[in-house]
C-alpha atoms as a PDB file:
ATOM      1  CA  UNK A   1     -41.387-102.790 -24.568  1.00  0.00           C
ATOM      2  CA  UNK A   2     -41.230 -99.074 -25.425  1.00  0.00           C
ATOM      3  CA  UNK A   3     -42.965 -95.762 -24.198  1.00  0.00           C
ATOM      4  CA  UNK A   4     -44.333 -93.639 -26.979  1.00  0.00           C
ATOM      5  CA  UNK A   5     -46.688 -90.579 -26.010  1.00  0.00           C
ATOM      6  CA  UNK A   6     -45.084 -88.425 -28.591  1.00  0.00           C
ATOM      7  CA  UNK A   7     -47.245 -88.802 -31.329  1.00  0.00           C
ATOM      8  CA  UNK A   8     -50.737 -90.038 -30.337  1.00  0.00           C
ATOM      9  CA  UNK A   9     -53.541 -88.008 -28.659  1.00  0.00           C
ATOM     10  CA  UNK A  10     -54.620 -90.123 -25.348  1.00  0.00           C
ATOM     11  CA  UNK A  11     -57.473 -87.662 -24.718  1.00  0.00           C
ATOM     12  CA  UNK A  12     -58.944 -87.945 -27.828  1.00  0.00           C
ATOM     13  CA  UNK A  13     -58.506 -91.584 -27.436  1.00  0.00           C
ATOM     14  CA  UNK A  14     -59.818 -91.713 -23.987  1.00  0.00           C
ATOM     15  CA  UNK A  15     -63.047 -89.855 -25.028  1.00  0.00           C
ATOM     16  CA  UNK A  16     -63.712 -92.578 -27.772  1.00  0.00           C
ATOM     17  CA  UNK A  17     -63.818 -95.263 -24.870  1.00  0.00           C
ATOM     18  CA  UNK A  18     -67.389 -96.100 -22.838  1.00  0.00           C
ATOM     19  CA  UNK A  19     -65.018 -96.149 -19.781  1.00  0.00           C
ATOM     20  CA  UNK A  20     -64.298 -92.871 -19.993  1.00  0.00           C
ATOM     21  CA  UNK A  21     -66.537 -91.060 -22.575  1.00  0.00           C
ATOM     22  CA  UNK A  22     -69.118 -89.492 -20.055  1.00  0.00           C
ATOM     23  CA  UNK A  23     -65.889 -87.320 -18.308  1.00  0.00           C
ATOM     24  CA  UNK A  24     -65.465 -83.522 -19.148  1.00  0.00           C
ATOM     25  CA  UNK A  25     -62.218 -82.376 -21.076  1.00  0.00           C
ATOM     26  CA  UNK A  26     -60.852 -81.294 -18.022  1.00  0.00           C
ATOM     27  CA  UNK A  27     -61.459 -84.634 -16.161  1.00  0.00           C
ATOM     28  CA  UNK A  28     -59.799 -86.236 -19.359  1.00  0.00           C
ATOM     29  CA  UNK A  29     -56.895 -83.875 -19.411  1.00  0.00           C
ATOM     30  CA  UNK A  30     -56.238 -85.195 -15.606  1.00  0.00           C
ATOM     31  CA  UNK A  31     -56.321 -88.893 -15.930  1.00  0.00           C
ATOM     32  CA  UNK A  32     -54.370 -88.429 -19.233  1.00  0.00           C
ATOM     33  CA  UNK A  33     -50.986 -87.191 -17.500  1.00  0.00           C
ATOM     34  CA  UNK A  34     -51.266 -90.594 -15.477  1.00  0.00           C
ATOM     35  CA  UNK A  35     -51.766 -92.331 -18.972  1.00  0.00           C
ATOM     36  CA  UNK A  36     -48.470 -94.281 -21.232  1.00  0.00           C
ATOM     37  CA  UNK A  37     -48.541 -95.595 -24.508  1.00  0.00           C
ATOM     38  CA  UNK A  38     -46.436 -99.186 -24.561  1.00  0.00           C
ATOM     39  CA  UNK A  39     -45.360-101.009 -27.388  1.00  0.00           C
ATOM     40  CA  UNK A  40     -44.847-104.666 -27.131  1.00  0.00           C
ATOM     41  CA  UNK A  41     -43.497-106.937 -29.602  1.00  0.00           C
ATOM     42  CA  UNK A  42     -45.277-110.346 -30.633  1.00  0.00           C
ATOM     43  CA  UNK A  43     -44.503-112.796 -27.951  1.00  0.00           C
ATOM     44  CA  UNK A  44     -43.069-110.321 -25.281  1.00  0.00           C
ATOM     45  CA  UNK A  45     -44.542-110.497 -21.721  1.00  0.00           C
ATOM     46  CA  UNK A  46     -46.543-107.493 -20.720  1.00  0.00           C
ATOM     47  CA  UNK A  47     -46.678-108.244 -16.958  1.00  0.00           C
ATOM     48  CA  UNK A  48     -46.116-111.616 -14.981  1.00  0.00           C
ATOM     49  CA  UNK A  49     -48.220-113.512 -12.091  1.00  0.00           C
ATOM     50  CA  UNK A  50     -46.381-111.337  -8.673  1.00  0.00           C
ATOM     51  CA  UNK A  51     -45.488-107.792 -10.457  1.00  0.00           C
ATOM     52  CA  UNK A  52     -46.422-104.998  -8.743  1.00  0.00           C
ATOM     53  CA  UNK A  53     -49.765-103.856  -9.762  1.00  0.00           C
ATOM     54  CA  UNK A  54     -49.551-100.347 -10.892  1.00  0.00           C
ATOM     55  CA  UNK A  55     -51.837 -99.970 -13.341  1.00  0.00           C
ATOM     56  CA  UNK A  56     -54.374-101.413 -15.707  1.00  0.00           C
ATOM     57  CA  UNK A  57     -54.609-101.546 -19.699  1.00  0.00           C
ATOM     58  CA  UNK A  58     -56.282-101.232 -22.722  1.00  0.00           C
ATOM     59  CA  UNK A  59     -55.667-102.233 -25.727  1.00  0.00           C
ATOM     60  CA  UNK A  60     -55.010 -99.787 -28.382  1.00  0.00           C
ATOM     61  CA  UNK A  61     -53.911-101.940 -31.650  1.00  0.00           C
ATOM     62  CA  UNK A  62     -52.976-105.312 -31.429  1.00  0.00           C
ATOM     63  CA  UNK A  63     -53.811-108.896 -29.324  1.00  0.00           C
ATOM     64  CA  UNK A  64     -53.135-109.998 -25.790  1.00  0.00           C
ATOM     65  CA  UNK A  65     -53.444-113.436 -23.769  1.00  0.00           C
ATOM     66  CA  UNK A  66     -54.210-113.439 -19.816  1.00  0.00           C
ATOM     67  CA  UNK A  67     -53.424-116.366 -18.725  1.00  0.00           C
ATOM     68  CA  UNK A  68     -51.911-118.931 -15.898  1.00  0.00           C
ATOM     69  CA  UNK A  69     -49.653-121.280 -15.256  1.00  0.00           C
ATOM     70  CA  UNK A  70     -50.110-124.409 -13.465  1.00  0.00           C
ATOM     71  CA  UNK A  71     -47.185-125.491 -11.358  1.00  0.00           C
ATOM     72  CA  UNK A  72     -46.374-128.394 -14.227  1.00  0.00           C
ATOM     73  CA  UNK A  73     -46.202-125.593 -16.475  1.00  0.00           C
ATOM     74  CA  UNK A  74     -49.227-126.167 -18.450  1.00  0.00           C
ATOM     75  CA  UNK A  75     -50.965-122.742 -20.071  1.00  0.00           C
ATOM     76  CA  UNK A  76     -54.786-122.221 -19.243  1.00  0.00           C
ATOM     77  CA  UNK A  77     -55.619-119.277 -21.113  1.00  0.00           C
ATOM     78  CA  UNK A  78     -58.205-116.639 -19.351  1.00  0.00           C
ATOM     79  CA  UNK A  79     -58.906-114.630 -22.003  1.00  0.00           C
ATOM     80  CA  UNK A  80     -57.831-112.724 -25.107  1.00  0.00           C
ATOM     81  CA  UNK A  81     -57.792-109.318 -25.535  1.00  0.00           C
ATOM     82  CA  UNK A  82     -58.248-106.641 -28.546  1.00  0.00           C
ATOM     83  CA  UNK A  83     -59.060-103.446 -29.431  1.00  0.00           C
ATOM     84  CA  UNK A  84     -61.006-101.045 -27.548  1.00  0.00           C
ATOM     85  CA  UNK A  85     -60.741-103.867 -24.745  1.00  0.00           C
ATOM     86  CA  UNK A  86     -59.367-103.360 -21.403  1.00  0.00           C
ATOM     87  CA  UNK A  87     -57.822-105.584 -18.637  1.00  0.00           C
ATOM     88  CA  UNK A  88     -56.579-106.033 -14.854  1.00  0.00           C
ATOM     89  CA  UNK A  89     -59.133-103.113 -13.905  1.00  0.00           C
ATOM     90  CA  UNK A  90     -60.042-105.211 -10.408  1.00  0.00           C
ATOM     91  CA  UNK A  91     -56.878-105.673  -9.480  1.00  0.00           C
ATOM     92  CA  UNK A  92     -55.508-101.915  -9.207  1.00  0.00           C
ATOM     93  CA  UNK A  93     -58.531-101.997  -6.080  1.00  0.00           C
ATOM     94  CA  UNK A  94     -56.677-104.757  -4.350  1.00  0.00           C
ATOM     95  CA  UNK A  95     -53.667-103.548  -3.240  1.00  0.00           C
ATOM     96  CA  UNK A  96     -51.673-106.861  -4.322  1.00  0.00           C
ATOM     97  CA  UNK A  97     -49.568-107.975  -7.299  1.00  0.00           C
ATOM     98  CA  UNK A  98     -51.263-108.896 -10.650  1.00  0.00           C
ATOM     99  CA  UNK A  99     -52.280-112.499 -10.208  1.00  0.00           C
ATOM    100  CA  UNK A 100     -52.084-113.381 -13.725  1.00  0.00           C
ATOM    101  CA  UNK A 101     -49.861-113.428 -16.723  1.00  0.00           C
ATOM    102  CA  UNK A 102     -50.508-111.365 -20.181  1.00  0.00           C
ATOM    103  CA  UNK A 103     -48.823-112.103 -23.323  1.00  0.00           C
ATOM    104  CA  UNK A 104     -48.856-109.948 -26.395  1.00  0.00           C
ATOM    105  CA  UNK A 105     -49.993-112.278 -29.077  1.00  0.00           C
ATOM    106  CA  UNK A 106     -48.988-109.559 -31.780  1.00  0.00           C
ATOM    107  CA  UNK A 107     -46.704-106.354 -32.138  1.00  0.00           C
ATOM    108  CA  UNK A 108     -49.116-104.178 -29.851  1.00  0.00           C
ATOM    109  CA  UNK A 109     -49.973-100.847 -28.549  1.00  0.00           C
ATOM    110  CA  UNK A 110     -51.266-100.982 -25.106  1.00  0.00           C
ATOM    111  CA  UNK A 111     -52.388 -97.757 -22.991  1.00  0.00           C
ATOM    112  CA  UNK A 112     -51.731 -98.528 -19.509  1.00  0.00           C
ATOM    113  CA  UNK A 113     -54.175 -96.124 -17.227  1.00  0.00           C
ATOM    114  CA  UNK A 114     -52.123 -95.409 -13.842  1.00  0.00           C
ATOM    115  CA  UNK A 115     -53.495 -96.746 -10.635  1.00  0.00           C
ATOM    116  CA  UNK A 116     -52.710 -93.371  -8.425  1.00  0.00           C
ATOM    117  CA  UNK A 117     -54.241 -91.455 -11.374  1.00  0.00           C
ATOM    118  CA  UNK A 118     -57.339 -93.731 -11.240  1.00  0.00           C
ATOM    119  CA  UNK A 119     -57.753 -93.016  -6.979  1.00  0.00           C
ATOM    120  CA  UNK A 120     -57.193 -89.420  -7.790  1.00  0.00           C
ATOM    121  CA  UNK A 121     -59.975 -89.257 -10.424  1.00  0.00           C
ATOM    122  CA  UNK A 122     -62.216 -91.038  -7.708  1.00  0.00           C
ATOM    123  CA  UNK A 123     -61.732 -88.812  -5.347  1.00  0.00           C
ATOM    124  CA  UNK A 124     -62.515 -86.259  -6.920  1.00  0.00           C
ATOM    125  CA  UNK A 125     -65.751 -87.492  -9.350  1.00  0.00           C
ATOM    126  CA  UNK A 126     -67.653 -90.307  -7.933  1.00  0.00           C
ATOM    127  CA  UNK A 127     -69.328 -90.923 -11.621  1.00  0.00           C
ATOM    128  CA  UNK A 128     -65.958 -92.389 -12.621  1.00  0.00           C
ATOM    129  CA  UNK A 129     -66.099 -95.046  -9.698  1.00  0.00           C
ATOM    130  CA  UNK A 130     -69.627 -95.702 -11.333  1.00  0.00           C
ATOM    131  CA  UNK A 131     -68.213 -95.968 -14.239  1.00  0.00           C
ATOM    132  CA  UNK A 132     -64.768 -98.805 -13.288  1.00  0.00           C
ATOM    133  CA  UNK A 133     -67.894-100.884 -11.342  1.00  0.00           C
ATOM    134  CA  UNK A 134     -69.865-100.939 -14.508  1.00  0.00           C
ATOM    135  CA  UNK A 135     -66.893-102.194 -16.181  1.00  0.00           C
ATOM    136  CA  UNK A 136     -65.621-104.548 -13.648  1.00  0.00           C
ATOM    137  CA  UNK A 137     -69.338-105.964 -13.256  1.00  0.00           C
ATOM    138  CA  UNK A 138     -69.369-106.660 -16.912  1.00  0.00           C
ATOM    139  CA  UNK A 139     -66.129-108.607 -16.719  1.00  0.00           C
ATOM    140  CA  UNK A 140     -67.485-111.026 -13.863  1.00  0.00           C
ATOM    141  CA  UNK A 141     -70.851-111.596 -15.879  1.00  0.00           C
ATOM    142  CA  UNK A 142     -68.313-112.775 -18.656  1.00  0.00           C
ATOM    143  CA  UNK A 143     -66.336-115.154 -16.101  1.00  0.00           C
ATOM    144  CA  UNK A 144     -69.629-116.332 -15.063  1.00  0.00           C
ATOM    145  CA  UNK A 145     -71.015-117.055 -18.682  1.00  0.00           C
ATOM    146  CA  UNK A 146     -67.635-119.178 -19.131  1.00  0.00           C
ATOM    147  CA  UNK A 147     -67.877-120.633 -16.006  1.00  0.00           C
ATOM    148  CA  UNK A 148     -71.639-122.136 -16.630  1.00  0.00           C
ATOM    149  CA  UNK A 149     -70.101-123.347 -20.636  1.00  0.00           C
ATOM    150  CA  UNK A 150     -67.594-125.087 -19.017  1.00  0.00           C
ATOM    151  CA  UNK A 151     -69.829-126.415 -16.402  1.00  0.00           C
ATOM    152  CA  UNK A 152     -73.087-127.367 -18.641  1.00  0.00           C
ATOM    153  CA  UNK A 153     -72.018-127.221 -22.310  1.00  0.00           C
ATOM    154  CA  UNK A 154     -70.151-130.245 -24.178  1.00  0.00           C
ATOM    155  CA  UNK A 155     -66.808-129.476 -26.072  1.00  0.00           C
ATOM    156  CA  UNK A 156     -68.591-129.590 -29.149  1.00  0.00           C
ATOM    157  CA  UNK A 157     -70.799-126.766 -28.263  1.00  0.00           C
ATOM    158  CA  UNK A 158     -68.444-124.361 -26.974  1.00  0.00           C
ATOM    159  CA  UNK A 159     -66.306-124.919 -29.673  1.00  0.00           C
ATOM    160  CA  UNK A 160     -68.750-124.786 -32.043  1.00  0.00           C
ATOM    161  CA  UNK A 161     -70.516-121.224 -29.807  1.00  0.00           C
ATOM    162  CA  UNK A 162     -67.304-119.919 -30.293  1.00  0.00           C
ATOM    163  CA  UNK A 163     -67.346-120.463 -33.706  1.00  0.00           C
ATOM    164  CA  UNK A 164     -70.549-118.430 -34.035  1.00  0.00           C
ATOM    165  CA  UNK A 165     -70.116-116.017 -31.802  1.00  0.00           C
ATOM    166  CA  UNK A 166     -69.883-113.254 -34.085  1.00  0.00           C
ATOM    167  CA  UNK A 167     -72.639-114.398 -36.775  1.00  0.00           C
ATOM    168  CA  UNK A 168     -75.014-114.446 -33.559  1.00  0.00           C
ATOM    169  CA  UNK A 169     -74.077-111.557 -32.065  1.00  0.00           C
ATOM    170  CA  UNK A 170     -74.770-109.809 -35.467  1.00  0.00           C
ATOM    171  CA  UNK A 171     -78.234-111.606 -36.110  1.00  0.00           C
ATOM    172  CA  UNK A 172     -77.354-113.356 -38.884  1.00  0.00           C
ATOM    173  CA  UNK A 173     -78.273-116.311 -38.279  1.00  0.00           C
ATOM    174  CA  UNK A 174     -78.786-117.909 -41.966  1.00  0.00           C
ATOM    175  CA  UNK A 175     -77.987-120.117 -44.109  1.00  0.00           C
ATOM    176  CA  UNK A 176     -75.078-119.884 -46.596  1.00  0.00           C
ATOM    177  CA  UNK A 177     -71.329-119.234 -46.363  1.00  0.00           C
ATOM    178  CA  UNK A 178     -69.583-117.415 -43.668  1.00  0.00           C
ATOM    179  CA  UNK A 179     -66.012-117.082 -43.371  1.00  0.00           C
ATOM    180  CA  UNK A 180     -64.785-116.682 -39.511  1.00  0.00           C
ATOM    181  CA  UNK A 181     -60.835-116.167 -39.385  1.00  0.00           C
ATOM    182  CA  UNK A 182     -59.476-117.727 -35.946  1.00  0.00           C
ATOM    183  CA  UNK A 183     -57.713-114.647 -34.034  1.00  0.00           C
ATOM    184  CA  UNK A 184     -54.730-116.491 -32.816  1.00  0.00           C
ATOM    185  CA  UNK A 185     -53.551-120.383 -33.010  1.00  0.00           C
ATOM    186  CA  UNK A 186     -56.085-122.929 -32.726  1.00  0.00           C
ATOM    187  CA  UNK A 187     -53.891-124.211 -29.512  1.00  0.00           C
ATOM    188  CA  UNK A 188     -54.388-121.046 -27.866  1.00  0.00           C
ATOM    189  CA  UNK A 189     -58.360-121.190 -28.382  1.00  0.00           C
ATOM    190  CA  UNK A 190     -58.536-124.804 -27.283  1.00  0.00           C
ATOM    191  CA  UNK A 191     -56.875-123.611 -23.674  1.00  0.00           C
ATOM    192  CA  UNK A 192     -59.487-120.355 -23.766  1.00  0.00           C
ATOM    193  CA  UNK A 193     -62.240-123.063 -24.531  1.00  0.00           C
ATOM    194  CA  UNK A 194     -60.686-125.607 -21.774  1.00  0.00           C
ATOM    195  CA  UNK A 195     -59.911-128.476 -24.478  1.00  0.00           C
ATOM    196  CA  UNK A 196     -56.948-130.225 -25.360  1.00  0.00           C
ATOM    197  CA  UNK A 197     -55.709-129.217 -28.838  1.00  0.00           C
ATOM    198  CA  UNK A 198     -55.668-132.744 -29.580  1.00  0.00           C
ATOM    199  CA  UNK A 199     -59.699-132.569 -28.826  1.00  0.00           C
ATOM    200  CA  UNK A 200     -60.149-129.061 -30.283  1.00  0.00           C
ATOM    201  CA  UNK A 201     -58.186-130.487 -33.945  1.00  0.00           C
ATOM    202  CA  UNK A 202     -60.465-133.417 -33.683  1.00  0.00           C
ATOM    203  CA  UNK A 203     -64.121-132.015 -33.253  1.00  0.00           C
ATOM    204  CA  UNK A 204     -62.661-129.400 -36.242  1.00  0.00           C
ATOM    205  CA  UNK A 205     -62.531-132.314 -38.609  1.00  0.00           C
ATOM    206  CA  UNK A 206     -65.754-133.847 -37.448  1.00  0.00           C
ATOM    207  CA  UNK A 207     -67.404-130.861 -38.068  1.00  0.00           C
ATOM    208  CA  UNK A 208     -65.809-130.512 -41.665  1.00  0.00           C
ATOM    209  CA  UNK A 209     -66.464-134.681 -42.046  1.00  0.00           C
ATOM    210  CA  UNK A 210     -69.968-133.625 -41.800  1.00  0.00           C
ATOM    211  CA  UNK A 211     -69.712-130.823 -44.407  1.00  0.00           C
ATOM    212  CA  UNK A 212     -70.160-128.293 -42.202  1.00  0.00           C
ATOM    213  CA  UNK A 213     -67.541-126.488 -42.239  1.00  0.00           C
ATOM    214  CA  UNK A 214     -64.573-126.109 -44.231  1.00  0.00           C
ATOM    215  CA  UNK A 215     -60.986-125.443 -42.696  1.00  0.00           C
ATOM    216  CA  UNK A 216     -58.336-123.509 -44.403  1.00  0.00           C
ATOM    217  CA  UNK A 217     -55.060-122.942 -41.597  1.00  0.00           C
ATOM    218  CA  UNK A 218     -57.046-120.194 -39.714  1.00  0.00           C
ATOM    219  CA  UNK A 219     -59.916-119.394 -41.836  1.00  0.00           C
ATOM    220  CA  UNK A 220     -62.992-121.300 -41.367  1.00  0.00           C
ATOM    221  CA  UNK A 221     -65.793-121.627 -43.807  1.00  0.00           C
ATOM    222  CA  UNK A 222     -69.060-122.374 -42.252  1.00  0.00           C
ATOM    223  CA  UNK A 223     -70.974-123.939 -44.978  1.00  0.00           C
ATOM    224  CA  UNK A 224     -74.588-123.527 -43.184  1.00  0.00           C
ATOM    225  CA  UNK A 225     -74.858-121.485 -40.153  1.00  0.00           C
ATOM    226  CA  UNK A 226     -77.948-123.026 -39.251  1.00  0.00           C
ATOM    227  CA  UNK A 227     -77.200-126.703 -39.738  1.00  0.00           C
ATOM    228  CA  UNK A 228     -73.883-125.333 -37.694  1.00  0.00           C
ATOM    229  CA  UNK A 229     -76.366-124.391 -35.169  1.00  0.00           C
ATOM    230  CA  UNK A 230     -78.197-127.058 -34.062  1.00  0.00           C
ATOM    231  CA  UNK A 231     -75.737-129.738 -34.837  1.00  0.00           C
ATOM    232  CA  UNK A 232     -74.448-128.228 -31.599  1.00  0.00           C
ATOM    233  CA  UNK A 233     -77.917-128.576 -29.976  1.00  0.00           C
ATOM    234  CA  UNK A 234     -77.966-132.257 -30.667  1.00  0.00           C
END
């Protein structure tokens, strides 16, 4: 991991970000000097399950992994993490050690947002507490959302949700050809999804059995959104 403020603008970047848009200059120019840019190499750990909690990140260029370990080792991925995306916001309230592990999944550039420059800022401007809740609330609705897939949707339709998750959120629900590239290995999305690789491989080639899709290592050819669609109602 390296520091690197030298050469990047973090109040520029900071006004770019919902988070922290709606602050003045001046408020920007304060939590800035609590701000570091980090470089992390594919595969290095950013912070580990018992670290002391001293700040929390976003993610300038590149892909991270939250996740946990069970005590026979086995992975269960939380979440991953990209651009413009931030993470470990709730636990910089909780005076305790981060209770979760995050991976860079590719050479990355992380800005880690102090915790005493985060109180400071609070203290001084309630509209930034507004605006950590906000953010923090948003998260939970997203643990929630996965929380009722896992409880109520089969394996087949969260893999296949996830596999649509972009063409929906975009409206384009349609038929024809749409290319999704998977963001990191299809092991890694089977623990986000809470399936076994073996499963996740296997559904894959039902799906492309059926002709509808076509797999190519990590890219994905959907070959009709819409039959996609509501083979995963059935």
């Amino acid at each position: 991991m390296k520091n690197n403020n030298a050469t990047f603008d973090i109040q520029r970047y900071l006004a770019v970000m919902p988070l922290f848009s709606d602050l003045s200059n001046e408020e920007r120019a304060r939590l800035s000097e609590g701000c570091q840019l980090k470089r992390f190499a594919r595969g290095e750990m950013v912070f580990r399950t018992g670290d002391p909690c001293d700040a929390f990140y976003v993610v300038v260029v590149g892909q991270v992994k939250l996740f946990m370990l069970a005590p026979s080792g086995q992975e269960k991925v939380i979440e991953i993490v990209g651009p413009g995306q931030s993470f470990a916001e709730a636990i910089v309230f909780l005076d305790i050690p981060y209770m979760i592990n995050v991976q860079s999944l590719a050479d990355s550039l992380l800005l880690s947002v102090g915790k005493q420059a985060v109180f400071k800022e609070i203290e001084q401007d309630h509209r930034f507490s507004l605006h950590m809740l906000a953010g923090i609330s948003k998260r939970l609705h997203g643990l929630v959302h996965d929380v009722e897939g896992y409880a109520l949707r089969s394996g087949m339709q969260r893999l296949i949700g996830f596999l649509l998750r972009d063409v929906e959120q975009d409206g384009q629900i349609q038929s024809g050809v749409v290319t999704v590239s998977l963001p990191v290995s299809k092991a890694t999305i089977a623990s986000r999804l809470s399936l076994t690789p073996e499963y996740f491989s296997r559904v894959l080639h039902e799906l492309e059995a059926e002709r509808l899709i076509e797999i190519d290592k990590r890219e994905i050819r959907i070959l009709d959104v819409r039959r996609l669609a509501s083979y995963g109602s059935q």
